[in-house]
Protein backbone atom coordinates (compact mmCIF):
# COMPACT_ATOMS: atom_id res chain seq x y z
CA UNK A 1 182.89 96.02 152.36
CA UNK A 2 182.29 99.21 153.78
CA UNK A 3 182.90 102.61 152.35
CA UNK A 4 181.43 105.96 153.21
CA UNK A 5 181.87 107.62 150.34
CA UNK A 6 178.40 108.92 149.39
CA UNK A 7 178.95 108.97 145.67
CA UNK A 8 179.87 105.18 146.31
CA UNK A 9 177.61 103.36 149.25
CA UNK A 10 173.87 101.93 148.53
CA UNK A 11 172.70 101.45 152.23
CA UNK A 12 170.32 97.62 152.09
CA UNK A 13 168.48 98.15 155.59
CA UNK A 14 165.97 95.53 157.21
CA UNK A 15 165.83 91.85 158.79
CA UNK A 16 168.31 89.29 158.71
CA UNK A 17 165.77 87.03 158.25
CA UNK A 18 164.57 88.18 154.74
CA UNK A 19 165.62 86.05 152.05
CA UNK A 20 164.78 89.46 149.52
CA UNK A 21 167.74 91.35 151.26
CA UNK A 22 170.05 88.61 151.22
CA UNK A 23 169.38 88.25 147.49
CA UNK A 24 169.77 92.10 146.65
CA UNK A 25 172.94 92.25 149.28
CA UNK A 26 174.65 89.35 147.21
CA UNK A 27 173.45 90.53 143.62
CA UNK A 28 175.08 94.20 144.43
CA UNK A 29 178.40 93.10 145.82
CA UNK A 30 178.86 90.83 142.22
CA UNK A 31 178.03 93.82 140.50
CA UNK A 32 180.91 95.70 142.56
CA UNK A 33 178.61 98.00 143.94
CA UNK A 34 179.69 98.86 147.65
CA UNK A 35 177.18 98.32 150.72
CA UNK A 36 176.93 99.23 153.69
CA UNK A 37 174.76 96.45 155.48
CA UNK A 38 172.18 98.05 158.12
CA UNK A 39 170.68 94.66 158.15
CA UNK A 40 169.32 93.45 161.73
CA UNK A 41 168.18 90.31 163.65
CA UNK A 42 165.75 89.02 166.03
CA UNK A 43 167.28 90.17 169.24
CA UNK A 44 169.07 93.33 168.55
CA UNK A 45 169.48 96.66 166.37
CA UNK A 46 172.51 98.30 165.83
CA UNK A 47 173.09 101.53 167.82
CA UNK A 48 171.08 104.35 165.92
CA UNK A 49 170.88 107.77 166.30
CA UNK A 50 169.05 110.81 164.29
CA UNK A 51 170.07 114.55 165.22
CA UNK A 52 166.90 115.48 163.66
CA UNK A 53 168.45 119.28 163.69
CA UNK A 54 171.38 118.72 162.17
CA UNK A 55 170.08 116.07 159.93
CA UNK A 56 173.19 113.34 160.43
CA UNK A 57 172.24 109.87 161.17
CA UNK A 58 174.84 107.44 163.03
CA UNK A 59 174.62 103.78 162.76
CA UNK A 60 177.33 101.99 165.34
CA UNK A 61 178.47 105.54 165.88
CA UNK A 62 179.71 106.30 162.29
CA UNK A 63 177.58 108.49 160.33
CA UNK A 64 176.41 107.35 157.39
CA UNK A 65 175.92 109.35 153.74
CA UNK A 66 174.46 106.87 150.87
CA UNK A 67 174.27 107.48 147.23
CA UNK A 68 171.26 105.52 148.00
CA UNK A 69 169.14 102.89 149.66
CA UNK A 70 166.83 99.44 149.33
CA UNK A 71 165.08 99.41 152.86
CA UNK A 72 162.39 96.89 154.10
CA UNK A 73 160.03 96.46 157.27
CA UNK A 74 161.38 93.14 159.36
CA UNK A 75 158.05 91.11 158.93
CA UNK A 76 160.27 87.84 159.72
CA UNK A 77 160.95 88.49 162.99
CA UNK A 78 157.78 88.76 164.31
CA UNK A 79 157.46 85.22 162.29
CA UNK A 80 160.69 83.90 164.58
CA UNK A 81 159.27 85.42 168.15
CA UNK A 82 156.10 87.03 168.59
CA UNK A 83 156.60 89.12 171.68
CA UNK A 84 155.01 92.41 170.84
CA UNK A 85 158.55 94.10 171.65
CA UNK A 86 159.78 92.40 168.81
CA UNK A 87 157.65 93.88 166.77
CA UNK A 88 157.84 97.67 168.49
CA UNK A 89 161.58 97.44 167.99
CA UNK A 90 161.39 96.54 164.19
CA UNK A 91 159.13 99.30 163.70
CA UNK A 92 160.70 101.63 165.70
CA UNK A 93 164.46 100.41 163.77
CA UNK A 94 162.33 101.10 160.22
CA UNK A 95 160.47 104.67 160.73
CA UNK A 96 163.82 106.27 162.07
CA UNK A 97 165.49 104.81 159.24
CA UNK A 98 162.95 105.56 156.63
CA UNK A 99 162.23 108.77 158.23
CA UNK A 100 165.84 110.06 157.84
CA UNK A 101 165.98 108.55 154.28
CA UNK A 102 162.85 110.38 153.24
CA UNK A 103 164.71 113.58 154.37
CA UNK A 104 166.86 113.94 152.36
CA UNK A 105 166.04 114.45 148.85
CA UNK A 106 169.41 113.84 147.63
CA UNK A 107 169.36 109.89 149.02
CA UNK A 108 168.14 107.95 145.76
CA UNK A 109 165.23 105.03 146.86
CA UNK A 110 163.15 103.24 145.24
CA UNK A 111 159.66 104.18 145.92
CA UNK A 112 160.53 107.84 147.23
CA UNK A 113 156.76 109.09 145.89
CA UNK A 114 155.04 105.70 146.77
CA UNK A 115 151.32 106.42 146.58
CA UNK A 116 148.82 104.39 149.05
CA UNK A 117 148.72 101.85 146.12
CA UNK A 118 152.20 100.61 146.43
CA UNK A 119 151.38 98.78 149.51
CA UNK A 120 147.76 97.67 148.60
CA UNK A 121 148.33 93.87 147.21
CA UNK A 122 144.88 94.32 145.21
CA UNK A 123 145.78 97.64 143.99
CA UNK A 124 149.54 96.82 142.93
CA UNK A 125 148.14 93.65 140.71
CA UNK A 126 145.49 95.97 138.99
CA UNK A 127 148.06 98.44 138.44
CA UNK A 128 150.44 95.76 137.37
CA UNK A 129 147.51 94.27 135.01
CA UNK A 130 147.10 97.88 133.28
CA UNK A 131 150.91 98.02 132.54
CA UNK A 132 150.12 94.77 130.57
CA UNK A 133 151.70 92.28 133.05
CA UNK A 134 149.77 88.87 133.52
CA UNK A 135 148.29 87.99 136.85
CA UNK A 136 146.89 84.89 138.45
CA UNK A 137 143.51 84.12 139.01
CA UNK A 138 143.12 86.24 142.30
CA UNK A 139 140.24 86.22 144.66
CA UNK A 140 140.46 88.49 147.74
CA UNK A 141 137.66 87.42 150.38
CA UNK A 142 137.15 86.95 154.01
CA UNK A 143 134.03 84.58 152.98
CA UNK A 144 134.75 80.88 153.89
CA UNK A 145 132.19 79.72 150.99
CA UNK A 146 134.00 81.52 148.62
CA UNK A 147 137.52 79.90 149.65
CA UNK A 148 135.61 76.17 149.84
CA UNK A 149 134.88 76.50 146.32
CA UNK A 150 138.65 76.04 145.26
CA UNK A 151 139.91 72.20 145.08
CA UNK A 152 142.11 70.81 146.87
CA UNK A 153 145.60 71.76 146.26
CA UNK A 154 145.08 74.28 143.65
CA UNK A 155 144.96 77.54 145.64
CA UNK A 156 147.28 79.33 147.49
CA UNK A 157 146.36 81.92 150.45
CA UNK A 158 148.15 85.11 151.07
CA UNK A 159 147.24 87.82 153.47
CA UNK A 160 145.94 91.06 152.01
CA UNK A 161 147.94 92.97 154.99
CA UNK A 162 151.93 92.90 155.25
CA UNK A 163 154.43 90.74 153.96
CA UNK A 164 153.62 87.36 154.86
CA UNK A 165 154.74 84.49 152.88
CA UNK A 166 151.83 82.48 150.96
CA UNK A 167 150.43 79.08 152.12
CA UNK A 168 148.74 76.36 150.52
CA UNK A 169 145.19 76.89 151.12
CA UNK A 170 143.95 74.26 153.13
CA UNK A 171 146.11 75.49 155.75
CA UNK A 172 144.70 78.62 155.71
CA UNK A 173 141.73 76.99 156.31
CA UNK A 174 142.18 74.68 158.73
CA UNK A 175 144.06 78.05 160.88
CA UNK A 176 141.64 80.29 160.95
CA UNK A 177 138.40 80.77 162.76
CA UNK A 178 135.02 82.28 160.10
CA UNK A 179 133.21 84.57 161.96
């Protein structure tokens, strides 16, 4: 369902591929709220253009005027095909997008005033520790030793950088070369 009406449309922007936006894109339609989808895949972006001047953004040659938006960096398809342009092209798709979201104050989004911390995953859990949340047992090393000392399936591995999804730790192990 797409409406224009910027008292009515929430704009969810980012990969295909992530299971997070597919959740939040079903979850908002039930609750009757109208989207406009600027999801993407692997091998294309819809047509986008910013008239930084002017301040209107077209998507697919419409322009578009949300109440507000959910937007996310593609991480997954650099997981589906690693050519660097895959990557430059999701990047490229995200900071025009967030750019022109970020310019207009009147655009509601969550994280507008996102310090540095936000995207720090040893930051966020302290900060979500001090708001009285519990958090697992969390070691953050790039010392081999330190990762040995875990037994067998009773860790997982996540990296500290980006959105990747977590993996048992033995894989992590057995991928990665200790310098």
């Amino acid at each position: 369902m797409v409406d224009l009406d910027p008292s009515k449309t929430l704009v969810i922007a980012g990969g295909h591929s992530d299971p997070n936006l597919g959740q939040l894109l079903a979850t908002a339609q039930q609750a009757g709220i109208v989207v406009q989808d600027l999801r993407h895949g692997v091998k294309d972006s819809p047509p986008l253009s910013w008239q930084v001047n002017q301040g209107s953004l077209k998507v697919n040659n419409q322009e578009i005027k949300p109440y507000g938006a959910f937007i996310r960096y593609d991480v997954f398809a650099g997981m589906e095909d690693s050519r660097p342009q895959v990557a430059k092209r999701a990047m490229g798709w995200y900071q025009t997008l967030q750019g022109w979201l970020l310019s207009d104050p009147k655009i509601r989004l969550f994280n507008r005033h996102q310090s540095p911390a936000g995207g720090n995953k040893g930051a966020t859990l302290i900060l979500a520790q001090q708001c009285g949340l519990a958090i697992p047992e969390t070691l953050i090393t790039n010392e081999e030793a330190s990762l040995r000392q875990y037994p067998q399936g009773t860790a997982i591995a996540k990296p500290v950088a980006g959105g990747d999804y977590c993996y048992g730790l033995e894989e992590l192990l057995n991928g990665v070369e200790f310098r």
